[in-house]
N, C-alpha and C. Protein backbone atom coordinates (compact mmCIF):
# COMPACT_ATOMS: atom_id res chain seq x y z
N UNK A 1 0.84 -1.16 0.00
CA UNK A 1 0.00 0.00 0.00
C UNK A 1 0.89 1.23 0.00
N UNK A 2 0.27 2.52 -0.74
CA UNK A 2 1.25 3.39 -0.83
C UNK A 2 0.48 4.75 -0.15
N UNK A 3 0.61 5.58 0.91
CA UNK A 3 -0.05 6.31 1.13
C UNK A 3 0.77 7.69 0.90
N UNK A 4 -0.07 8.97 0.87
CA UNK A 4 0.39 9.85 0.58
C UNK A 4 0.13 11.39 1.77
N UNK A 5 1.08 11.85 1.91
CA UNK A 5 1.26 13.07 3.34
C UNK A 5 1.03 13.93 3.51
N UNK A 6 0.76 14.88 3.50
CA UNK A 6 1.66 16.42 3.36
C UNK A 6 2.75 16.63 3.79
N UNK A 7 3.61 17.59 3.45
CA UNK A 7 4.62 17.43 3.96
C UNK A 7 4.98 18.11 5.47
N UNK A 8 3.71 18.43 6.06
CA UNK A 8 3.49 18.52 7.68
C UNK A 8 3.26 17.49 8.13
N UNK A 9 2.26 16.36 7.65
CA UNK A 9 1.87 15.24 8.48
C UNK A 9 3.44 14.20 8.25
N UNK A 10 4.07 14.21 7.39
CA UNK A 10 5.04 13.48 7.20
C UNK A 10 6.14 13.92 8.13
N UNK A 11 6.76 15.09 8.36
CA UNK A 11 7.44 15.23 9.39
C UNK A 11 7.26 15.03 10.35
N UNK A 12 5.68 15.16 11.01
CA UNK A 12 5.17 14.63 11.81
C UNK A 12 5.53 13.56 12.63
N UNK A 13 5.58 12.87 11.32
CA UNK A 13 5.33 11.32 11.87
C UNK A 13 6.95 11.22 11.76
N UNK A 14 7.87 11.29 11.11
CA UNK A 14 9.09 11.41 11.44
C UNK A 14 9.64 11.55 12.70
N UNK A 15 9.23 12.62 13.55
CA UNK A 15 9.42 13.16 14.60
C UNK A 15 9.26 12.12 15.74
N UNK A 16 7.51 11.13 15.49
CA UNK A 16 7.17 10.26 16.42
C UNK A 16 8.38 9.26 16.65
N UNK A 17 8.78 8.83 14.95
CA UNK A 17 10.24 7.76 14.95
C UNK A 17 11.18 8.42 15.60
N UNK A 18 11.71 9.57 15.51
CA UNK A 18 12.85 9.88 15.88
C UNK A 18 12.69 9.68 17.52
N UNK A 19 12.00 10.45 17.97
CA UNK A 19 11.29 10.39 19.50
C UNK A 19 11.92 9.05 20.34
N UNK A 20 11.84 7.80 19.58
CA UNK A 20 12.16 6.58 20.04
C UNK A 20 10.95 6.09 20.45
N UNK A 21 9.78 6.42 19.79
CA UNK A 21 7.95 6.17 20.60
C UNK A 21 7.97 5.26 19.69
N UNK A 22 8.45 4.75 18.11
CA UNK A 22 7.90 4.05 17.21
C UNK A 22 9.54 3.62 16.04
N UNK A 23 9.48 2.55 15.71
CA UNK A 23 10.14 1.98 15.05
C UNK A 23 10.16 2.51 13.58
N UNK A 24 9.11 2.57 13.37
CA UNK A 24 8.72 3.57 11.68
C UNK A 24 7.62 4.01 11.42
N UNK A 25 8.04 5.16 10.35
CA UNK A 25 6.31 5.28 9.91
C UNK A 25 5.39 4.47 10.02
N UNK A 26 5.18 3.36 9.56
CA UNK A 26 4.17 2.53 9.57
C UNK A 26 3.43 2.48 10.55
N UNK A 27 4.39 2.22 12.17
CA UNK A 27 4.04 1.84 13.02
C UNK A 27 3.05 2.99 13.92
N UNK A 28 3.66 4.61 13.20
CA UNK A 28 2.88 6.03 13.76
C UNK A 28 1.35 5.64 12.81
N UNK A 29 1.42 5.45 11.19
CA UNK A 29 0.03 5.28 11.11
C UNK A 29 -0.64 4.39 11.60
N UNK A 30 -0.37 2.98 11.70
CA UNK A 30 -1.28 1.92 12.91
C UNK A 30 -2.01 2.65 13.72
N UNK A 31 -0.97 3.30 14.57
CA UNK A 31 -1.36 4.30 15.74
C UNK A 31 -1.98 4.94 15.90
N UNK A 32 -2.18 5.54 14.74
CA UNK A 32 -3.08 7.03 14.34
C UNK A 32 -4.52 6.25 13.85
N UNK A 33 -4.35 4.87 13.36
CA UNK A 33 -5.31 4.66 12.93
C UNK A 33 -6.29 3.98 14.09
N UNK A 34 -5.36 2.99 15.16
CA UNK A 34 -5.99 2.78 16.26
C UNK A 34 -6.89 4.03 17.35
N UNK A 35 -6.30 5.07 17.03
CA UNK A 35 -6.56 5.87 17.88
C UNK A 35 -8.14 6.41 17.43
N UNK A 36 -7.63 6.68 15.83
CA UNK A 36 -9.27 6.89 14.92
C UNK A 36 -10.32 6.00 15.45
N UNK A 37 -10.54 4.82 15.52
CA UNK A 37 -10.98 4.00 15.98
C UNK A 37 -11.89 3.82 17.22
N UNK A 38 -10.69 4.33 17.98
CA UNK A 38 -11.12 4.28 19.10
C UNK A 38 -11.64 5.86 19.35
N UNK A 39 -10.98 6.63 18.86
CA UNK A 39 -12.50 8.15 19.17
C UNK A 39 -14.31 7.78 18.26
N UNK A 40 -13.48 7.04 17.36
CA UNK A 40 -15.17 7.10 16.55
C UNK A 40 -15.71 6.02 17.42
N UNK A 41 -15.71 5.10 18.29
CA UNK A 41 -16.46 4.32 19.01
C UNK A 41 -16.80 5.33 20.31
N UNK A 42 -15.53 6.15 20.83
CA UNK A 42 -16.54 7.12 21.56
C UNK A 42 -17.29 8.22 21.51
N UNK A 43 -16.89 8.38 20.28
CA UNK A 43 -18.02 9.16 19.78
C UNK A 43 -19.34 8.72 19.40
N UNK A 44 -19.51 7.60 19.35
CA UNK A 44 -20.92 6.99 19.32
C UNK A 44 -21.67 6.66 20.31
N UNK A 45 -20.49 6.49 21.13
CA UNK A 45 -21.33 6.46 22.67
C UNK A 45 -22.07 7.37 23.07
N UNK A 46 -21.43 8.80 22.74
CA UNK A 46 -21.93 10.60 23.11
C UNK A 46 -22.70 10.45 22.96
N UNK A 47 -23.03 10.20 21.11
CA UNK A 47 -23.99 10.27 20.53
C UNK A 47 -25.44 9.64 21.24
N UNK A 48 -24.92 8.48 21.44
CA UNK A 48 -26.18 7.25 22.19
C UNK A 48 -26.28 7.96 23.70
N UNK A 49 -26.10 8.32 23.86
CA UNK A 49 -26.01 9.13 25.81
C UNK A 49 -27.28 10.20 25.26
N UNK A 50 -26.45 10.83 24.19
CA UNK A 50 -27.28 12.47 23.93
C UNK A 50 -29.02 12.26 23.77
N UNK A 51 -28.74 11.11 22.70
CA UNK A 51 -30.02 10.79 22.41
C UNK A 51 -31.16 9.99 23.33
N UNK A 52 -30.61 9.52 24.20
CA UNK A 52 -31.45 8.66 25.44
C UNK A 52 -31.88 9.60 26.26
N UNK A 53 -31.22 10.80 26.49
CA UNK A 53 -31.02 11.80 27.36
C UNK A 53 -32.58 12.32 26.37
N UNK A 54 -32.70 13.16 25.72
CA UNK A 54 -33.66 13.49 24.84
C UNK A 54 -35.10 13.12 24.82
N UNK A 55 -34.49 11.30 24.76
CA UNK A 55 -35.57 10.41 24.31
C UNK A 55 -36.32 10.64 25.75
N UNK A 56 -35.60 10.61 27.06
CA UNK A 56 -36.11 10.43 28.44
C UNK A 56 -36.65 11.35 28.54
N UNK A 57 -36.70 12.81 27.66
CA UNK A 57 -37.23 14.11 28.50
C UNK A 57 -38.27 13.91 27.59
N UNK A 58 -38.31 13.81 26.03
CA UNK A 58 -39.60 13.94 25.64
C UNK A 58 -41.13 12.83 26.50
N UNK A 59 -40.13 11.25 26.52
CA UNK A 59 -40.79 10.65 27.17
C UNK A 59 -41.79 11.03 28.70
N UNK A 60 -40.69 11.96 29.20
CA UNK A 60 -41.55 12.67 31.03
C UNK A 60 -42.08 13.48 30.43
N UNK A 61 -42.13 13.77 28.97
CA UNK A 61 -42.96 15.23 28.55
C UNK A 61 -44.34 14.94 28.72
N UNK A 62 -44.17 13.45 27.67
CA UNK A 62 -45.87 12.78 27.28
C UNK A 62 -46.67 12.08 28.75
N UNK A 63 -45.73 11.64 29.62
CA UNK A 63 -46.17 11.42 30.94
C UNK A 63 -46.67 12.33 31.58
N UNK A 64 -46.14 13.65 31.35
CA UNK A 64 -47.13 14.52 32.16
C UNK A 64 -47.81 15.52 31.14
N UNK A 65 -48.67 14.66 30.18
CA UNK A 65 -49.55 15.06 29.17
C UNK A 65 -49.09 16.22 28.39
N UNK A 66 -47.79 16.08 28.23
CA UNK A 66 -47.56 17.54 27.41
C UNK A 66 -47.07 17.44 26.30
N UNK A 67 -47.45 16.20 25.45
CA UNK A 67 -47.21 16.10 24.14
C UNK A 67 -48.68 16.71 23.24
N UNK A 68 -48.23 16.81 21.95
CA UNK A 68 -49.10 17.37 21.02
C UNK A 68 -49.51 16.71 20.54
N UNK A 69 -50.50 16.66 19.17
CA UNK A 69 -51.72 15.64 18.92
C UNK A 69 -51.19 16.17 17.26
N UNK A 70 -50.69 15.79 16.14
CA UNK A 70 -50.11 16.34 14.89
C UNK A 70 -51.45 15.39 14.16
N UNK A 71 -52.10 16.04 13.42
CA UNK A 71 -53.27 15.42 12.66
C UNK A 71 -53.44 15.70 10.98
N UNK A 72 -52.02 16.39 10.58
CA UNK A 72 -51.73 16.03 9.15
C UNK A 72 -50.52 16.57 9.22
N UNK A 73 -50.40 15.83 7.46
CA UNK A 73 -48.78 16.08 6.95
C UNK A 73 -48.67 17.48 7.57
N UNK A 74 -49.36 18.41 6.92
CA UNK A 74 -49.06 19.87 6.76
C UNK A 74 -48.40 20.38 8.00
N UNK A 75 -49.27 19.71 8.98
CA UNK A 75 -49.53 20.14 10.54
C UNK A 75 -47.74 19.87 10.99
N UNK A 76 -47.56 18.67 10.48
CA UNK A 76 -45.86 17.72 10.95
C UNK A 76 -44.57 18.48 10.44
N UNK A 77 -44.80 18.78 8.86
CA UNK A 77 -44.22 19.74 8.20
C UNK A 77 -43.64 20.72 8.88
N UNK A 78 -45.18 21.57 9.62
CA UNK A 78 -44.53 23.14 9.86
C UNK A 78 -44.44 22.72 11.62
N UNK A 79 -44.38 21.48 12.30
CA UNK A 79 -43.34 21.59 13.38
C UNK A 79 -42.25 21.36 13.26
N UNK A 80 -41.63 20.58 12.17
CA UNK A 80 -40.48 20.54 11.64
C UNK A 80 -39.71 21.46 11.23
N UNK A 81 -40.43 22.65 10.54
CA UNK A 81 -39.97 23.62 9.74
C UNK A 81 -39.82 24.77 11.18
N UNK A 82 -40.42 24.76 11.91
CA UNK A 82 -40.48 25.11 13.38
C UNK A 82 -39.66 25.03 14.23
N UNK A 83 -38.91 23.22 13.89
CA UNK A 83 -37.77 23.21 14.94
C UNK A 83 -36.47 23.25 14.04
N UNK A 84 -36.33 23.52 13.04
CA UNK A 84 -35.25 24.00 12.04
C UNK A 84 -34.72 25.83 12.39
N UNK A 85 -35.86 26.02 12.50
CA UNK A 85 -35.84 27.54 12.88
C UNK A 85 -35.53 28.41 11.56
């Protein structure tokens, strides 16, 4: 595989080798790529937190009768277009 740098990210990663943190390039992108990895799994977690969080308030909304009654498209539309702002 042949990948390609800029010539900031490439010194970069030079720097990590020189450092004595990594044996070679290769071993800084692994790294970089493990690391990708592992933020995008916690970033999905946020995500899943944010949205439960949400889901729970609208849910105590309709528990204490304070949801709305939407009785056409039109009606759904312009709460949508409503919460777009």
């Amino acid at each position: 595989m042949h990948i390609s740098l800029t010539t900031e990210l490439e010194s970069r990663a030079k720097d990590k080798v020189e450092s004595g943190l990594y044996n070679n390039t290769s071993e800084v992108i692994c790294e970089a790529l493990r690391f990708m990895d592992t933020h995008e799994d916690w970033m999905h977690e946020v995500t899943l937190a944010r949205l439960r969080k949400q889901l729970k308030v609208g849910a105590d909304q309709l528990d204490r009768g304070e949801g709305i009654v939407i009785k056409s498209k039109t009606a759904l539309d312009s709460l949508f277009n409503d919460i777009k702002g």
